[in-house]
N, C-alpha and C. Protein backbone atom coordinates (compact mmCIF):
# COMPACT_ATOMS: atom_id res chain seq x y z
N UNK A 1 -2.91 0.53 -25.71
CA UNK A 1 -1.88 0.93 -24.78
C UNK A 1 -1.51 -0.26 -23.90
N UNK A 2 -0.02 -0.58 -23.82
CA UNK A 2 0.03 -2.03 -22.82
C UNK A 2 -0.03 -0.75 -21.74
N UNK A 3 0.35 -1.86 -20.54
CA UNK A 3 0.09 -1.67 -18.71
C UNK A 3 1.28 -0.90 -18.61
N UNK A 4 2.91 -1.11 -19.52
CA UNK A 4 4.04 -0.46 -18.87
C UNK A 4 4.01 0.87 -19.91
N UNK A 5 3.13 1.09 -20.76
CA UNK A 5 3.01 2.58 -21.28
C UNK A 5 2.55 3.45 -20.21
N UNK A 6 2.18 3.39 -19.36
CA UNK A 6 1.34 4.35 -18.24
C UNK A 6 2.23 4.24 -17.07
N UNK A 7 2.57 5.17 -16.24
CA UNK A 7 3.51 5.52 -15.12
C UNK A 7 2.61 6.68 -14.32
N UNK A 8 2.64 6.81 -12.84
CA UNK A 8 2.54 7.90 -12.34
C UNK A 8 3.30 7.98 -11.18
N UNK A 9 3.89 8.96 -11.33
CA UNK A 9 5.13 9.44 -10.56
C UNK A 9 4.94 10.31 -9.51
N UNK A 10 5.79 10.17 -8.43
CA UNK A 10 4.95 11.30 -7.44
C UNK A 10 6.93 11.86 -6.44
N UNK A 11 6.34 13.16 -6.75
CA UNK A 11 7.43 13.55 -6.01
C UNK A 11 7.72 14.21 -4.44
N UNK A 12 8.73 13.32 -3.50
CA UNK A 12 8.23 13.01 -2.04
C UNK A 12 9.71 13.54 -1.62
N UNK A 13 9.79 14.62 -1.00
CA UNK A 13 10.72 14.87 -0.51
C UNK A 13 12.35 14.76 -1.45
N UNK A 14 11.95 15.58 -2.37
CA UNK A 14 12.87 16.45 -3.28
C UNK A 14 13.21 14.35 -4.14
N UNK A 15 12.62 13.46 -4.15
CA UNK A 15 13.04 11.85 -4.98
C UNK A 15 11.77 11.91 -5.65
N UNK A 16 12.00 11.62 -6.69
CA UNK A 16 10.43 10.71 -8.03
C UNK A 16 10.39 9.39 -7.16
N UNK A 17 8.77 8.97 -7.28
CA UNK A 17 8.96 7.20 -7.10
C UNK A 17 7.67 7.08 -8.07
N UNK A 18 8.09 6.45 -8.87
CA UNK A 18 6.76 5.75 -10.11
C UNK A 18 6.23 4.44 -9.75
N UNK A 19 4.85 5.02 -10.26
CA UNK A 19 3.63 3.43 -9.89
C UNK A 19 3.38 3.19 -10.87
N UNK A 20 2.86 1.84 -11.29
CA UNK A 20 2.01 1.43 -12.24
C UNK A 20 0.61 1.80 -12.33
N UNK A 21 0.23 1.37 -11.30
CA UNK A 21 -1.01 1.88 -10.92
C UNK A 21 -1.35 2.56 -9.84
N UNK A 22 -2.83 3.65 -10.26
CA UNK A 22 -3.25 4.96 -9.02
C UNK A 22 -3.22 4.53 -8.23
N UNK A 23 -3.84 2.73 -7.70
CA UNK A 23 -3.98 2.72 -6.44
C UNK A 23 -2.49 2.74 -5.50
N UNK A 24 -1.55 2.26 -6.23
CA UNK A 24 -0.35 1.56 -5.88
C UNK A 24 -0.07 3.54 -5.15
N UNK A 25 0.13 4.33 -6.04
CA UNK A 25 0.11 6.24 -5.28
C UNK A 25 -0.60 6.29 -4.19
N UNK A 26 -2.11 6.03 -4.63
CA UNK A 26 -2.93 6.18 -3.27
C UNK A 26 -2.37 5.66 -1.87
N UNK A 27 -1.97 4.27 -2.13
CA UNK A 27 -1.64 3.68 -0.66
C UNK A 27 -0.20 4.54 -0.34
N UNK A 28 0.55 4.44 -0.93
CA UNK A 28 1.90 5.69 -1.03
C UNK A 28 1.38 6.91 -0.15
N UNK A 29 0.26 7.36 -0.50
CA UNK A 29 0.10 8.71 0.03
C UNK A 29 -0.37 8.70 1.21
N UNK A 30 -1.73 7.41 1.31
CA UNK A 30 -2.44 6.96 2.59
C UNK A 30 -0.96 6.52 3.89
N UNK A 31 -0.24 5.86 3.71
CA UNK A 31 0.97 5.61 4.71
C UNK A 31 1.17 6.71 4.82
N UNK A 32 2.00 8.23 4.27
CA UNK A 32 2.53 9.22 4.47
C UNK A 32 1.63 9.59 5.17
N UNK A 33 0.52 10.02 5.05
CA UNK A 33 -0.99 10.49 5.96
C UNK A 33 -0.95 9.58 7.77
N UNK A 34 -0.71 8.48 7.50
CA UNK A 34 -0.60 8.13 8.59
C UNK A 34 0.45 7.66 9.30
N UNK A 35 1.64 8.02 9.05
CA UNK A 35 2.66 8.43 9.71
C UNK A 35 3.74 7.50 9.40
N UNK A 36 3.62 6.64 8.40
CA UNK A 36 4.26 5.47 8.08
C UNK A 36 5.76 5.69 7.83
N UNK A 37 5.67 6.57 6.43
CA UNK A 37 7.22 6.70 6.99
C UNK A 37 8.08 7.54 8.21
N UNK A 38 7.38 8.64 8.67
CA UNK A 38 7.79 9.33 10.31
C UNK A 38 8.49 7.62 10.81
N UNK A 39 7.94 6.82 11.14
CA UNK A 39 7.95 5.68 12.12
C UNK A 39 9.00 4.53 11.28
N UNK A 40 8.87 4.28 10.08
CA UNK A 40 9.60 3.57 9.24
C UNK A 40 10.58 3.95 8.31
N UNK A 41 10.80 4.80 7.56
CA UNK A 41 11.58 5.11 6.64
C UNK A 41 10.55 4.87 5.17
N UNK A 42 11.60 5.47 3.95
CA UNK A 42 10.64 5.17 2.42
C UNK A 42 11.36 3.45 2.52
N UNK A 43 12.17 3.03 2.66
CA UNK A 43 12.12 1.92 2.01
C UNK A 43 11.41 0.75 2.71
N UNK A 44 10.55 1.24 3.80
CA UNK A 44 9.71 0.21 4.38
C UNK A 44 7.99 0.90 4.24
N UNK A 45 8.09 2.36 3.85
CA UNK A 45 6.81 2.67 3.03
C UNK A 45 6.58 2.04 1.65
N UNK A 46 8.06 1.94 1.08
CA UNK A 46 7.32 1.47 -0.21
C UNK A 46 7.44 -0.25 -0.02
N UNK A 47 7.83 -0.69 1.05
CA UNK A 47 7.15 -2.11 0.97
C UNK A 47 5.65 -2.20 1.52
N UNK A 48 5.24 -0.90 2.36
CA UNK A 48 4.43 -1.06 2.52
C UNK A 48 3.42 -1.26 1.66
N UNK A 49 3.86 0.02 0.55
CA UNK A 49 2.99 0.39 -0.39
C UNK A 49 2.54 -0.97 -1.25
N UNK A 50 3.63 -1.87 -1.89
CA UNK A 50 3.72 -3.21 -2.56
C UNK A 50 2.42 -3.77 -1.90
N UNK A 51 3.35 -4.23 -0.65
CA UNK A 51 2.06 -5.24 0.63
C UNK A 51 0.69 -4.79 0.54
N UNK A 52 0.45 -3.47 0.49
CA UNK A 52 -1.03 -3.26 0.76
C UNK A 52 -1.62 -3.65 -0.61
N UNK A 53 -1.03 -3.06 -1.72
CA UNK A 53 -1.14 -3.68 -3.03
C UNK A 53 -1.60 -4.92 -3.30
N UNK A 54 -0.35 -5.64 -3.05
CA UNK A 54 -1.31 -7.01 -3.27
C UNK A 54 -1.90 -7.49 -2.38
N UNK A 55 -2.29 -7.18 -1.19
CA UNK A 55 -4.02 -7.60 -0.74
C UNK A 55 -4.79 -7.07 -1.57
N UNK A 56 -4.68 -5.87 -1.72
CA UNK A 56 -5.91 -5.52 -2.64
C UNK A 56 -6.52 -6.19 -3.93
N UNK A 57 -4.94 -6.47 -4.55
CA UNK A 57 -5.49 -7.10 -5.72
C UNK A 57 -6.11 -8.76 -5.71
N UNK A 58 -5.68 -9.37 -4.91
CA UNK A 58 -5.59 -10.69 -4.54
C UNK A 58 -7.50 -10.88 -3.55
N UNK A 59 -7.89 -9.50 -2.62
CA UNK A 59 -9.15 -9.39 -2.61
C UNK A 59 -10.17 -9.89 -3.48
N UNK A 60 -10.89 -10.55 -2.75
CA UNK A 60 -12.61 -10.80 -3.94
C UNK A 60 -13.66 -10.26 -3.50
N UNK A 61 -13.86 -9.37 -2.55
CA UNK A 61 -14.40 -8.55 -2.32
C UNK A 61 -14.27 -7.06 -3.11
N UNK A 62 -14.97 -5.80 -2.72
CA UNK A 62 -14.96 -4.36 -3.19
C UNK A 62 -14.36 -3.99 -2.30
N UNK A 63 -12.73 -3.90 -2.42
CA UNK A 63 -12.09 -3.85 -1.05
C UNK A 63 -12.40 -2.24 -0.83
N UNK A 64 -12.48 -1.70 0.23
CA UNK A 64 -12.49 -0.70 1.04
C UNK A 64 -11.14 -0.19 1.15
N UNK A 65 -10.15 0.54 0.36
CA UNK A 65 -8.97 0.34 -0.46
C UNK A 65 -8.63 1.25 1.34
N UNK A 66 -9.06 2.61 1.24
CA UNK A 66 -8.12 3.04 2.37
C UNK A 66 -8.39 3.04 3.50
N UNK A 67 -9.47 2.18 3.79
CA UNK A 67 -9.34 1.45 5.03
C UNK A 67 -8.37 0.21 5.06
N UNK A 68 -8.07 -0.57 4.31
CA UNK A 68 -7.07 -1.56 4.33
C UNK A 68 -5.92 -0.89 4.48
N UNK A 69 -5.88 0.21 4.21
CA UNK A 69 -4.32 0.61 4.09
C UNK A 69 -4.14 1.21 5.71
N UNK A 70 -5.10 1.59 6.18
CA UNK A 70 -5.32 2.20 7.56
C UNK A 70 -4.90 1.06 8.29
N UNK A 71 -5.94 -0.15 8.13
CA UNK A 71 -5.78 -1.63 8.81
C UNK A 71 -4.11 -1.34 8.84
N UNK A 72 -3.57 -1.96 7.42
CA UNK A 72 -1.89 -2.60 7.62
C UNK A 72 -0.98 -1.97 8.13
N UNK A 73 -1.58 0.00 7.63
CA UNK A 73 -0.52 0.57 8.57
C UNK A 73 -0.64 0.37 10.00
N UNK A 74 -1.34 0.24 10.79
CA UNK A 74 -1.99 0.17 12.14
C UNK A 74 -1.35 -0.79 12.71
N UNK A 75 -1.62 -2.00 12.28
CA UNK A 75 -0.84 -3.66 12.40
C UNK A 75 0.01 -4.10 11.37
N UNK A 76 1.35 -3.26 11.44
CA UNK A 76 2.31 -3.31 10.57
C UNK A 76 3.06 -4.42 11.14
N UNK A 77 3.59 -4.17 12.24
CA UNK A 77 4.14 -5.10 12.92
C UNK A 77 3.81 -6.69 12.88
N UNK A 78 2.35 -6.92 13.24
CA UNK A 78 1.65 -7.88 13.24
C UNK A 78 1.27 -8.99 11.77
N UNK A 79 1.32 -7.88 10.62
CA UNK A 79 0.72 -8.40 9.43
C UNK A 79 1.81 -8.12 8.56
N UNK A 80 2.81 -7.98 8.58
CA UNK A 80 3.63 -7.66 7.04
C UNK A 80 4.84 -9.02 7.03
N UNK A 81 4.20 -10.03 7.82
CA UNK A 81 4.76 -11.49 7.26
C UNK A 81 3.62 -12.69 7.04
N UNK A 82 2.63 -12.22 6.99
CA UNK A 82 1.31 -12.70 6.97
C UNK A 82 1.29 -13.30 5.36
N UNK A 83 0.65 -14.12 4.81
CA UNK A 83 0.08 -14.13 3.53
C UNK A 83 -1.00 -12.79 2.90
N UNK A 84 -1.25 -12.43 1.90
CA UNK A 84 -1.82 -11.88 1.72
C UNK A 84 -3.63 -12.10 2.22
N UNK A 85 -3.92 -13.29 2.04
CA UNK A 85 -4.89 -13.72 1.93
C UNK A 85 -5.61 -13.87 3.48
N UNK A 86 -4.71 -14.07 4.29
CA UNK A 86 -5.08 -14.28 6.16
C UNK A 86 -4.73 -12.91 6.65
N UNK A 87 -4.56 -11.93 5.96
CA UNK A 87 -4.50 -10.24 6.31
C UNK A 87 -5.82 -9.77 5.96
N UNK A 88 -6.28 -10.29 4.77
CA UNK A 88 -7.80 -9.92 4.18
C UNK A 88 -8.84 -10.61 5.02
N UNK A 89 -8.61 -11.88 6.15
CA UNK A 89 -9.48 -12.25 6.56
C UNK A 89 -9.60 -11.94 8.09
N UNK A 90 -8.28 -11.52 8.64
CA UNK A 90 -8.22 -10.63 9.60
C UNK A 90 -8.59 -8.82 9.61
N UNK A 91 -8.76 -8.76 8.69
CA UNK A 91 -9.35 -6.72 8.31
C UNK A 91 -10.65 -7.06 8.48
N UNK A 92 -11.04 -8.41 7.30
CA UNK A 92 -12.74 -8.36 7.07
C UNK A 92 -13.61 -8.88 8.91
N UNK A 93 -12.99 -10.02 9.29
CA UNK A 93 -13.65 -10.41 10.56
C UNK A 93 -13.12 -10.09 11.81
């Protein structure tokens, strides 16, 4: 099976939005949980969703997936022009 045979789709207020991957949903759902789009809109949830993404993947640690997502939503403001890599070292220390 390649990577673009698999989709999961999630339906948010009467729109589909498809992920590649669960985690890429999870953080999707973790923002909605914490108020992300109330405060932002979807098209700055689903950058959120991207952003939290690739910290995660870019992590070399066992990232603590929805606590990071807690972190970025929290310090959205602060971290969503950050590198990926100085967001992971500001969550961890």
């Amino acid at each position: 099976m390649k990577q673009n045979d698999f989709e999961i789709s999630i339906r948010f207020q009467g729109k589909q939005y498809s992920f590649v991957f669960g985690s890429q949903a999870y953080i999707f759902h973790t923002g909605i949980l914490n108020g992300f789009f109330e405060r932002y809109g979807i098209d700055k949830l689903l950058q959120y969703t991207d952003f939290v993404h690739q910290c995660y993947l870019k992590d070399d640690n066992r990232t603590p997936l929805g606590a990071l997502a807690d972190y970025i939503s929290e310090n959205w403001e602060s971290v969503r022009d950050k590198p990926a890599r100085e967001v992971l070292e500001d969550f961890y220390f």
